[in-house]
PDB file of N, CA and C in Angstrom:
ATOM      1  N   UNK A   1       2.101  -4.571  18.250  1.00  0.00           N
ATOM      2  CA  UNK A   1       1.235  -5.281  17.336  1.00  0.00           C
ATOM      3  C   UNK A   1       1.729  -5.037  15.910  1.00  0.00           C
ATOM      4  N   UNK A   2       1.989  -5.995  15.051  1.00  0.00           N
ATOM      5  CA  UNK A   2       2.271  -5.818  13.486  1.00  0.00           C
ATOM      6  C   UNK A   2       1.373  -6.135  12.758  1.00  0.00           C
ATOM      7  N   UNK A   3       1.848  -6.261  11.417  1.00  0.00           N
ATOM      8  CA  UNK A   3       0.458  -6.345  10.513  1.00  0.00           C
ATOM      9  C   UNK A   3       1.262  -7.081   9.515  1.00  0.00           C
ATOM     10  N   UNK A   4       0.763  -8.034   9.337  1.00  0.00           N
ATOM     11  CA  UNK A   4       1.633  -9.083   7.776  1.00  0.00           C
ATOM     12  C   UNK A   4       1.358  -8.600   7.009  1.00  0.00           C
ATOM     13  N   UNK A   5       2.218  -8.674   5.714  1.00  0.00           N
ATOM     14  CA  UNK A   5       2.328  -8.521   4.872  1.00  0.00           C
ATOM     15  C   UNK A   5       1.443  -8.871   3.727  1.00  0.00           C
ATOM     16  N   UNK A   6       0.793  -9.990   3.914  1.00  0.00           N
ATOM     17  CA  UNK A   6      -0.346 -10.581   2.935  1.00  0.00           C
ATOM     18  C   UNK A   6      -1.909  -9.701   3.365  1.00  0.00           C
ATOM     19  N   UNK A   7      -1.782  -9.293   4.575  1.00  0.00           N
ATOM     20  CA  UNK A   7      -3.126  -8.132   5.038  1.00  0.00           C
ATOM     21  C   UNK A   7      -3.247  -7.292   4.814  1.00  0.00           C
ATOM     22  N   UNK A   8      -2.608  -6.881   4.647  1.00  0.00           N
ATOM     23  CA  UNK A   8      -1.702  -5.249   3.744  1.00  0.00           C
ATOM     24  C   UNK A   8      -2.213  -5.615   2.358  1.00  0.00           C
ATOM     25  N   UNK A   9      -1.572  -6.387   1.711  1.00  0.00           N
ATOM     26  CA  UNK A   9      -2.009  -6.336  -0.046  1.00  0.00           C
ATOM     27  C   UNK A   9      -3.098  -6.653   0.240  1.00  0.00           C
ATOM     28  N   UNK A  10      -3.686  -7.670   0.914  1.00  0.00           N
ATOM     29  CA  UNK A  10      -5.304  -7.806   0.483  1.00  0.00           C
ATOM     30  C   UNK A  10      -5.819  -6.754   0.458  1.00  0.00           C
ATOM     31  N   UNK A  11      -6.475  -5.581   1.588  1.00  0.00           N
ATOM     32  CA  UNK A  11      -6.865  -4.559   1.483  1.00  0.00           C
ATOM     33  C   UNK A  11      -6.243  -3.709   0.692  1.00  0.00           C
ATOM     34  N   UNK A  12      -5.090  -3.683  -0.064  1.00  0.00           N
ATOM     35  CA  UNK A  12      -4.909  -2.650  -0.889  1.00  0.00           C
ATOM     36  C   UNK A  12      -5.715  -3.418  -2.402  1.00  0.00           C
ATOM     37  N   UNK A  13      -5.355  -4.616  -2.674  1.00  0.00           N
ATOM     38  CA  UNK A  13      -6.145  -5.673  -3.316  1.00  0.00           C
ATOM     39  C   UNK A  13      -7.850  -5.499  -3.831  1.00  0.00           C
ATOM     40  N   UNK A  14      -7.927  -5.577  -2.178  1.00  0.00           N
ATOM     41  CA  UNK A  14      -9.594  -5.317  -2.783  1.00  0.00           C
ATOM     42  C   UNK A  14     -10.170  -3.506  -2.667  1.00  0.00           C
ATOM     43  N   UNK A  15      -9.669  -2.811  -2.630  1.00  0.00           N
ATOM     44  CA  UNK A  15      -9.846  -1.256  -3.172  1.00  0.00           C
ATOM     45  C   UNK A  15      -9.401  -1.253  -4.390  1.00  0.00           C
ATOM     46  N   UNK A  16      -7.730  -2.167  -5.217  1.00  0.00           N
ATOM     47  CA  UNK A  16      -7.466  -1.629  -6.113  1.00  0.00           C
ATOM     48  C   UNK A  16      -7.422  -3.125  -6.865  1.00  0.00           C
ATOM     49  N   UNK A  17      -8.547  -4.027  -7.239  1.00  0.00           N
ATOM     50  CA  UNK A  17      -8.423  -5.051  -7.865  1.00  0.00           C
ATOM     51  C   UNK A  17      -7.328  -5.769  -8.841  1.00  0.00           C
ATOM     52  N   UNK A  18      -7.041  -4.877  -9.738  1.00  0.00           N
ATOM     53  CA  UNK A  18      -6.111  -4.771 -10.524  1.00  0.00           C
ATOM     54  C   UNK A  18      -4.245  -4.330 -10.103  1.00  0.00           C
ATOM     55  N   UNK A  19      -4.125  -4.420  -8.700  1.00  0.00           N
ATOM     56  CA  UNK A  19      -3.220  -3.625  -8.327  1.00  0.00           C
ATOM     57  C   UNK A  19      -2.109  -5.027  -8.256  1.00  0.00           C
ATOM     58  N   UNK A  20      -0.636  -4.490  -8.596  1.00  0.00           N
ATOM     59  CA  UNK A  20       0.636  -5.350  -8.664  1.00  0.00           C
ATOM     60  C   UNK A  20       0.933  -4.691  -7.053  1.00  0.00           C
ATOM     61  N   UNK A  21       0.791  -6.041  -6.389  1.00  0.00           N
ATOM     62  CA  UNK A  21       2.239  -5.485  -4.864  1.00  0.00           C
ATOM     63  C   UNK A  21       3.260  -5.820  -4.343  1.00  0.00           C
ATOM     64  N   UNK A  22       4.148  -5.422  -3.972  1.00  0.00           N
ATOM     65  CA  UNK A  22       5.139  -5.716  -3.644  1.00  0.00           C
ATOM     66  C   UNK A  22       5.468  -5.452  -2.557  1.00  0.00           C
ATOM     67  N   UNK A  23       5.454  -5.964  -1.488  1.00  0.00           N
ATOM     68  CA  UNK A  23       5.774  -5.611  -0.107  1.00  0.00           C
ATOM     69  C   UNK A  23       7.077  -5.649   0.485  1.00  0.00           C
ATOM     70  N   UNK A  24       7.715  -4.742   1.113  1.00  0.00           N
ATOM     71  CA  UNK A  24       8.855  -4.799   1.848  1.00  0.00           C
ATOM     72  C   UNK A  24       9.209  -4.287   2.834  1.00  0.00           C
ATOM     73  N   UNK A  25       9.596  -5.367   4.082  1.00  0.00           N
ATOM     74  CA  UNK A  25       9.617  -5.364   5.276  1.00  0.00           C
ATOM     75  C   UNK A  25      11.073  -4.430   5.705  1.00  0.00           C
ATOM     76  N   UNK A  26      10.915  -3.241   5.744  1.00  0.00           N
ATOM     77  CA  UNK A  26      11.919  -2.091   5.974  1.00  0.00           C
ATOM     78  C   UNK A  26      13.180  -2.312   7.274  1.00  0.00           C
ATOM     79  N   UNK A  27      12.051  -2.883   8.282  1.00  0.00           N
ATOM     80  CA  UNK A  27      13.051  -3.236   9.237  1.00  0.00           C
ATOM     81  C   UNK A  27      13.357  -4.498  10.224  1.00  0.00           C
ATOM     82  N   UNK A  28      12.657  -5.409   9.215  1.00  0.00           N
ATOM     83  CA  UNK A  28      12.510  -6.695   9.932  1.00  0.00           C
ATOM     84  C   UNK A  28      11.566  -7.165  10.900  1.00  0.00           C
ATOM     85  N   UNK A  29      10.560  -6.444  11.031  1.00  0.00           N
ATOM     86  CA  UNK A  29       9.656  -6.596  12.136  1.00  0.00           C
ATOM     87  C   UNK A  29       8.640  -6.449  11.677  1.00  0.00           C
ATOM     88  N   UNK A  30       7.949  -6.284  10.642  1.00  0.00           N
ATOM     89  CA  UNK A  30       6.620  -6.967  10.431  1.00  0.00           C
ATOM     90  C   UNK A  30       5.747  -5.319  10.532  1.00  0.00           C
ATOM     91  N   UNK A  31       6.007  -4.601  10.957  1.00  0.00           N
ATOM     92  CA  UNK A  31       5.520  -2.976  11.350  1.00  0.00           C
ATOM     93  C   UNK A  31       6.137  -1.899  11.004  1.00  0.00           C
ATOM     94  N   UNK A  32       6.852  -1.762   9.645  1.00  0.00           N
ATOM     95  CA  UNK A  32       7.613  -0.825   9.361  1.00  0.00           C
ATOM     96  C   UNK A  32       7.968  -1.669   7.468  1.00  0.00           C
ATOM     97  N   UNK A  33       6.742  -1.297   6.843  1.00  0.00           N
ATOM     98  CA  UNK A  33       6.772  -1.496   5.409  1.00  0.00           C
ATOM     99  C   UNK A  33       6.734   0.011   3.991  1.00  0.00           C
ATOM    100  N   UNK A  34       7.157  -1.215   2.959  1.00  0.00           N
ATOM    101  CA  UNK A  34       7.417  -0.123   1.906  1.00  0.00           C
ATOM    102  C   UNK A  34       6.772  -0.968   0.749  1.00  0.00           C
ATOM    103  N   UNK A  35       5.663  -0.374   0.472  1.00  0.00           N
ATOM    104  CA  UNK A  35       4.547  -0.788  -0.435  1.00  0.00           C
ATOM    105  C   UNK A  35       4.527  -0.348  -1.693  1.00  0.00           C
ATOM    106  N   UNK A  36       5.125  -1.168  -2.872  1.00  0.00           N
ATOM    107  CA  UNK A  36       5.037  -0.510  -4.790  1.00  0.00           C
ATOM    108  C   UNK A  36       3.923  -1.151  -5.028  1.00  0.00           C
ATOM    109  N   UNK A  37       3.101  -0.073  -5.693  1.00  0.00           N
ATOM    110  CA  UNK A  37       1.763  -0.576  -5.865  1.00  0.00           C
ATOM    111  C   UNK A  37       1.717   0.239  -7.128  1.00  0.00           C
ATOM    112  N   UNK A  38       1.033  -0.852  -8.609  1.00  0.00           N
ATOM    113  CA  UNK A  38       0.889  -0.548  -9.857  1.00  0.00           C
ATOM    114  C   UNK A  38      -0.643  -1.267 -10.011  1.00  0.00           C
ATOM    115  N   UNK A  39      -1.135  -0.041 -10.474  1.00  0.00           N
ATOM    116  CA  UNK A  39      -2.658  -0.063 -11.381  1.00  0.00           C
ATOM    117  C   UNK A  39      -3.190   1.087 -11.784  1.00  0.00           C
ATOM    118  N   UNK A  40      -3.604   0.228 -12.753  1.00  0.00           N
ATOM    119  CA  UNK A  40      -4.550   1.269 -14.264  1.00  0.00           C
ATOM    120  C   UNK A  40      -5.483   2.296 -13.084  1.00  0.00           C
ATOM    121  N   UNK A  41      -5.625   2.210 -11.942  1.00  0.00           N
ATOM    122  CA  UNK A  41      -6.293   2.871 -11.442  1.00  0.00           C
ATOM    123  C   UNK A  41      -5.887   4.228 -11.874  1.00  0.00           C
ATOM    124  N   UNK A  42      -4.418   4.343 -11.194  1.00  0.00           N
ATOM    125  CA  UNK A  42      -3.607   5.846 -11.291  1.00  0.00           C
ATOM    126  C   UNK A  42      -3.483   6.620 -12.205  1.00  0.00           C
ATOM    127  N   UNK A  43      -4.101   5.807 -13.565  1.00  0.00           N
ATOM    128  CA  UNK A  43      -3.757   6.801 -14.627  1.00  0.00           C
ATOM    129  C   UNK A  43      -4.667   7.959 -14.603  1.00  0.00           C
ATOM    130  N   UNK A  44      -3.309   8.743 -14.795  1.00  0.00           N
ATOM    131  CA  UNK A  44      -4.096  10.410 -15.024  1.00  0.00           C
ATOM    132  C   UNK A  44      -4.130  11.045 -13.317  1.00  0.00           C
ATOM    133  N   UNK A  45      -3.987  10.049 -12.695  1.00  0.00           N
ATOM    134  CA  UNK A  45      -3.715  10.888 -11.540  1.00  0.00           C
ATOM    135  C   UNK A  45      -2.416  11.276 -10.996  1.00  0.00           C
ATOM    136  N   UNK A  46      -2.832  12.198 -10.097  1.00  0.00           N
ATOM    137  CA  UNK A  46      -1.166  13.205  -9.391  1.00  0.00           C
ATOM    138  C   UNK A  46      -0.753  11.568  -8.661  1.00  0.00           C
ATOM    139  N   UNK A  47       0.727  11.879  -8.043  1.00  0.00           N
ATOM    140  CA  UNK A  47       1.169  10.832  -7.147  1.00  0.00           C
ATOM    141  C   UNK A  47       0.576  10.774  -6.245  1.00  0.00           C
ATOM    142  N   UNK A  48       0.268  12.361  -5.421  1.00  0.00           N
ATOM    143  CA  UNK A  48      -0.505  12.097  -4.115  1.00  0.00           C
ATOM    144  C   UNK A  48      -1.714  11.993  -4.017  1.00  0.00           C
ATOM    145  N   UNK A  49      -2.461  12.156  -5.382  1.00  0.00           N
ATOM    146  CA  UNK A  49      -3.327  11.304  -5.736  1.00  0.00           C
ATOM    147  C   UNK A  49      -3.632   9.979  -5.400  1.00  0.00           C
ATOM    148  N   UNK A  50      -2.915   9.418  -6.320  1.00  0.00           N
ATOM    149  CA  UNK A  50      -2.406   7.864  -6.100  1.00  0.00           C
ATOM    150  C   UNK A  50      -1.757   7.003  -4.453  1.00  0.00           C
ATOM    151  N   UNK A  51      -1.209   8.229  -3.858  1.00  0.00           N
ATOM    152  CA  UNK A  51      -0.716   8.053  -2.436  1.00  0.00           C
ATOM    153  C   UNK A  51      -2.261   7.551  -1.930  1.00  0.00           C
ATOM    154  N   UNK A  52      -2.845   8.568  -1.678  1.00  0.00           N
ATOM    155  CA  UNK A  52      -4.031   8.889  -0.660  1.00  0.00           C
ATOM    156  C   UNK A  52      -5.226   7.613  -1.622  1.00  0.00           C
ATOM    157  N   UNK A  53      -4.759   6.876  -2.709  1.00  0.00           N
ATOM    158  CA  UNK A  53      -5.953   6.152  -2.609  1.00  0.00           C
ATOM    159  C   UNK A  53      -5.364   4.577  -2.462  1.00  0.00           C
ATOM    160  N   UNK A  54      -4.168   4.565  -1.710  1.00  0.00           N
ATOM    161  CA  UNK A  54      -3.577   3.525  -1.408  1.00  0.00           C
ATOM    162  C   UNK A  54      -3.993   3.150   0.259  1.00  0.00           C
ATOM    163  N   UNK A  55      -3.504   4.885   1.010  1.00  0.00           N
ATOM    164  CA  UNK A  55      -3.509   4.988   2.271  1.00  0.00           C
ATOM    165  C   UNK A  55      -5.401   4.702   2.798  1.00  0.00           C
ATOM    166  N   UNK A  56      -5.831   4.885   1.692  1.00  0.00           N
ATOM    167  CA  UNK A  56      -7.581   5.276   1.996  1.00  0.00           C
ATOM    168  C   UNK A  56      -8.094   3.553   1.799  1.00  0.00           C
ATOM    169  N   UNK A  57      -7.098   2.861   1.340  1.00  0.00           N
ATOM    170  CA  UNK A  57      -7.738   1.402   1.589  1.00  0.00           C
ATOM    171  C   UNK A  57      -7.131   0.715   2.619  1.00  0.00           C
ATOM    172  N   UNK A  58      -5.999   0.929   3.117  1.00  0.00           N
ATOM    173  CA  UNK A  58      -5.451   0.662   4.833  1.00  0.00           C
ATOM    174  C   UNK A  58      -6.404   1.198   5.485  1.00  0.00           C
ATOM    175  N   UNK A  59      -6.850   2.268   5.014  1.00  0.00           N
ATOM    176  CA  UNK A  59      -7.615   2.919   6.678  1.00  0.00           C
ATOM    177  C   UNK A  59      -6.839   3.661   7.720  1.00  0.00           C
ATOM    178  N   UNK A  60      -7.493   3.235   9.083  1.00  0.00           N
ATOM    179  CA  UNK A  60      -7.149   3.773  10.045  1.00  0.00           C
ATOM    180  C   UNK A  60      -6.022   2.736  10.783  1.00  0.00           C
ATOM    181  N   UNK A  61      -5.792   1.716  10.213  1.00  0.00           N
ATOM    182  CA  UNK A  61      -4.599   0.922  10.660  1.00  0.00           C
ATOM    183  C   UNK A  61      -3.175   1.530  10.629  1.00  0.00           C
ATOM    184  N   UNK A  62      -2.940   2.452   9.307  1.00  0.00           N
ATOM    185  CA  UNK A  62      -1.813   3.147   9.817  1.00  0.00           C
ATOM    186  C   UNK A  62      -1.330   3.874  10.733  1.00  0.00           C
ATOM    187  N   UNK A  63      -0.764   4.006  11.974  1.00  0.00           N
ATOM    188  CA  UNK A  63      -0.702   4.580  12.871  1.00  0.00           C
ATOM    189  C   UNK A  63      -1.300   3.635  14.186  1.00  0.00           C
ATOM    190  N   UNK A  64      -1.362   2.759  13.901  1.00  0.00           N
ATOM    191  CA  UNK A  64      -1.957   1.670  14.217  1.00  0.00           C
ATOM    192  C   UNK A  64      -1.811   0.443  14.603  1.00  0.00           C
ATOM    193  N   UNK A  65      -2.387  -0.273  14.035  1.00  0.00           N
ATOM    194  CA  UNK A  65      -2.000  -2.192  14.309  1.00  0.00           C
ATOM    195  C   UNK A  65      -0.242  -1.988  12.683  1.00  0.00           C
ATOM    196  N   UNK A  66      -0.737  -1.037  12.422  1.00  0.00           N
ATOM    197  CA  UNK A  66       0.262  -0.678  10.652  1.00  0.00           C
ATOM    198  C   UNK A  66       1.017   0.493  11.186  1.00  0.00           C
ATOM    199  N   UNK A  67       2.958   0.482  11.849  1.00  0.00           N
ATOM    200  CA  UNK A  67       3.471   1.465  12.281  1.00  0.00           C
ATOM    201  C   UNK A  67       3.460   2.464  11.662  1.00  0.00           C
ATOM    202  N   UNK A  68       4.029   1.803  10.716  1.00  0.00           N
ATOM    203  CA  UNK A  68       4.547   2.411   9.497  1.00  0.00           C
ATOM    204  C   UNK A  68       4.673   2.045   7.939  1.00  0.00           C
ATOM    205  N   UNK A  69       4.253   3.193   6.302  1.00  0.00           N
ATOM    206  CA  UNK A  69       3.991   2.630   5.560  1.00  0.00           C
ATOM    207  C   UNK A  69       4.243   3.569   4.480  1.00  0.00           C
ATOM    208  N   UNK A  70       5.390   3.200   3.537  1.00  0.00           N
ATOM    209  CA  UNK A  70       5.741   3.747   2.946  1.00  0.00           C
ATOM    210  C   UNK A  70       5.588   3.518   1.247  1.00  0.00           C
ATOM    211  N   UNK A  71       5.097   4.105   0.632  1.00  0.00           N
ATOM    212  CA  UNK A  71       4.258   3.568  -0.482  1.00  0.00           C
ATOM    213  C   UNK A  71       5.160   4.368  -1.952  1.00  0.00           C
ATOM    214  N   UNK A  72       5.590   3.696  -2.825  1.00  0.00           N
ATOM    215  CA  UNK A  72       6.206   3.694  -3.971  1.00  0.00           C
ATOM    216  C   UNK A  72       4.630   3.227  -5.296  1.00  0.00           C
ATOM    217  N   UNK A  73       3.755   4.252  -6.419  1.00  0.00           N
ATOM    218  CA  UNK A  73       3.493   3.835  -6.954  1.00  0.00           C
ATOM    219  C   UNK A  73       3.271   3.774  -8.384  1.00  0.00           C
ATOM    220  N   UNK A  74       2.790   3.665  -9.108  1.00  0.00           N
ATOM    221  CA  UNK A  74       3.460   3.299 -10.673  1.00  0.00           C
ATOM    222  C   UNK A  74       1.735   2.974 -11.572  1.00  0.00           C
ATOM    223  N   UNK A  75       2.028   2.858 -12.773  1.00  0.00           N
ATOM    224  CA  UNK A  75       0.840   2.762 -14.005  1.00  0.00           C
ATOM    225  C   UNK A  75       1.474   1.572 -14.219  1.00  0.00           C
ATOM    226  N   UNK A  76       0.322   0.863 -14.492  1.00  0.00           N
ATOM    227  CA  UNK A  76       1.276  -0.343 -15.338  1.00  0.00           C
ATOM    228  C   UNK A  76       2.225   0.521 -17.342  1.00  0.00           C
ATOM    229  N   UNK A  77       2.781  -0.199 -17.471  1.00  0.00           N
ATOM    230  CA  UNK A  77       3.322  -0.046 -18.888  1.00  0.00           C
ATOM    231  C   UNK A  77       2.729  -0.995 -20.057  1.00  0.00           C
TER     232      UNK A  77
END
């Protein structure tokens, strides 16, 4: 089972309204992504900060209907 790419940003979307995404399909199959995600949310927070409030709007899909998910994220400038 995979998970598109546009289902992925939505739920990161609607936890992080303001959030820039960029999705990339790591190995061609739709279940093995690498997620840059930028918003004013992060400011002032640690990375794994910022990790865990990316992973906390996927849910329990990672490991899941979501193989795999590898997350790159950023403040806006």
């Amino acid at each position: 089972m995979a998970m598109p790419a546009a289902e992925i940003e939505a739920l990161i979307r609607a936890a992080l309204p303001d959030a820039e995404v960029e999705m990339i399909d790591l190995a061609g199959d739709n279940d093995h992504w690498h997620a840059r995600v930028t918003s004013a949310a992060f400011v002032g927070k640690s990375r794994v900060a910022q990790h865990k409030m990316v992973y906390a709007a996927i849910g329990e899909r990672v490991g899941g209907e979501l193989h795999a998910l590898q997350v790159t994220t950023a403040v806006p400038k």
